[in-house]
Protein backbone atom coordinates (compact mmCIF):
# COMPACT_ATOMS: atom_id res chain seq x y z
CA UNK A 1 -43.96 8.32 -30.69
CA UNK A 2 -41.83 5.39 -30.00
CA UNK A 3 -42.74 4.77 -26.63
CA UNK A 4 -46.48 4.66 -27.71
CA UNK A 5 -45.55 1.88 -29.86
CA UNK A 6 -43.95 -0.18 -27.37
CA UNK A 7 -47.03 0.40 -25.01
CA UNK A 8 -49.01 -0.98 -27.62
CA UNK A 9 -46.57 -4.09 -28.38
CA UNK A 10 -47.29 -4.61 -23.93
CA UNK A 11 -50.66 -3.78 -24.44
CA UNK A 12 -50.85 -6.79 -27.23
CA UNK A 13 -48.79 -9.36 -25.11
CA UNK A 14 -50.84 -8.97 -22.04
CA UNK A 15 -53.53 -10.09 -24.57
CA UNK A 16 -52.10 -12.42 -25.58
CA UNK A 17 -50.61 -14.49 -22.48
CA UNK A 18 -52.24 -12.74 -19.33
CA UNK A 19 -56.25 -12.47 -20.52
CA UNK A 20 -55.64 -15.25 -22.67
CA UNK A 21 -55.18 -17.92 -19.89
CA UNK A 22 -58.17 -15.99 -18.05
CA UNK A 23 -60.43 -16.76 -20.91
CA UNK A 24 -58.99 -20.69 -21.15
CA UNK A 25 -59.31 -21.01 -17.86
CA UNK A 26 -63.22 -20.06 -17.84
CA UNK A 27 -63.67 -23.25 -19.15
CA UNK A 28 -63.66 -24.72 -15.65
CA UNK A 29 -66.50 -22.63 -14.69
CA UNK A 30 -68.39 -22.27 -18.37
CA UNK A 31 -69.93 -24.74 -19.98
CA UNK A 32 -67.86 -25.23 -23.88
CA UNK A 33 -70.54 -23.72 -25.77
CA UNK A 34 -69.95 -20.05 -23.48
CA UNK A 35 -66.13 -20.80 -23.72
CA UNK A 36 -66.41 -20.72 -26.87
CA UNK A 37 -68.64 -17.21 -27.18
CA UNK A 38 -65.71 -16.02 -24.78
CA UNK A 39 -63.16 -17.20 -26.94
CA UNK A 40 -64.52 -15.38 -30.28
CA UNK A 41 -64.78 -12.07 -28.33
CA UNK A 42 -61.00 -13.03 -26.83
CA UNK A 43 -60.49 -13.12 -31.05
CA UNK A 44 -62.86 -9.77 -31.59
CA UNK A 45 -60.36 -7.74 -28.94
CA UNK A 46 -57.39 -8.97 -30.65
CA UNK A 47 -58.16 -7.96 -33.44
CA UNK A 48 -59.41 -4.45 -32.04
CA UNK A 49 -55.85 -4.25 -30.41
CA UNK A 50 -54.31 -4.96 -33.70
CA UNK A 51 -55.83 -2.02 -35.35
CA UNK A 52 -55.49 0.35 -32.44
CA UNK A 53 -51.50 -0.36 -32.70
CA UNK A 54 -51.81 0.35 -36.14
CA UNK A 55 -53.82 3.99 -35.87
CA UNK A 56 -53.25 4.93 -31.74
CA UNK A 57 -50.55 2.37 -30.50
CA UNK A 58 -51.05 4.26 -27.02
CA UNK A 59 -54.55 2.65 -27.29
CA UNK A 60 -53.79 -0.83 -27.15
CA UNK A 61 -53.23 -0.77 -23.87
CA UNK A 62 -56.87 -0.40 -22.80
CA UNK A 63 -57.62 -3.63 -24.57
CA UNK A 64 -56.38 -6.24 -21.83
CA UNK A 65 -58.22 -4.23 -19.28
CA UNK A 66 -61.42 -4.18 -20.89
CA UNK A 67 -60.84 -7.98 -22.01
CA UNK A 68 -60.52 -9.07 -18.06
CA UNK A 69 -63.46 -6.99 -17.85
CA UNK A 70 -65.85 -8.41 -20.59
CA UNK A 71 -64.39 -11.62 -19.15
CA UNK A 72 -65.10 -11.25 -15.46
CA UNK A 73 -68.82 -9.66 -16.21
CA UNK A 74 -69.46 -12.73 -18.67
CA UNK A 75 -68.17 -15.41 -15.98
CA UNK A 76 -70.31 -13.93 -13.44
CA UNK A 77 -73.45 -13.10 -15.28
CA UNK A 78 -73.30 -16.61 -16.77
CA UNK A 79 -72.78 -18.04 -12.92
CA UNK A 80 -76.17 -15.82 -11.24
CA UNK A 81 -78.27 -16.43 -14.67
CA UNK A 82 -77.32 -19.48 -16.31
CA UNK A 83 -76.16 -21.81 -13.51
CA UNK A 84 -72.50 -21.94 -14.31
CA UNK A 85 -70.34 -23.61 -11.49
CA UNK A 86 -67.22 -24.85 -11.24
């Protein structure tokens, strides 16, 4: 089971760097009050991440993707209902 621990350690840093600078970076389009919703589910996944390493290390990996997802459905739901533009 070493190797599933590793994925989990890339599964973590992706979340960390990769889907973090997605969710800074919605701040150009979002206005600071939805940055900041997106920023405390950024927090939420982390911390899901963090426990899947700990139980199902394998699992961690799933956590960027469905953080770019969460992230991309926010973004544009917030753009087509709520007016958000860059």
């Amino acid at each position: 089971m070493p190797y599933a621990r590793t994925a989990g350690g890339i599964g973590i840093a992706l979340h960390l760097t990769v889907v973090a600078w997605l969710y800074l970076a919605a701040g150009l389009v979002a206005p600071p009050s939805g940055t900041a919703v997106l920023l405390v589910l950024w927090l939420g996944l982390l911390a899901v991440a963090v426990l899947l390493w700990r139980e199902r290390p394998a699992w961690a990996l799933v956590v960027p993707v469905a953080a770019v997802g969460v992230w991309a459905l926010t973004v544009t739901l917030g753009e087509v209902y709520l007016g958000w533009s860059a």
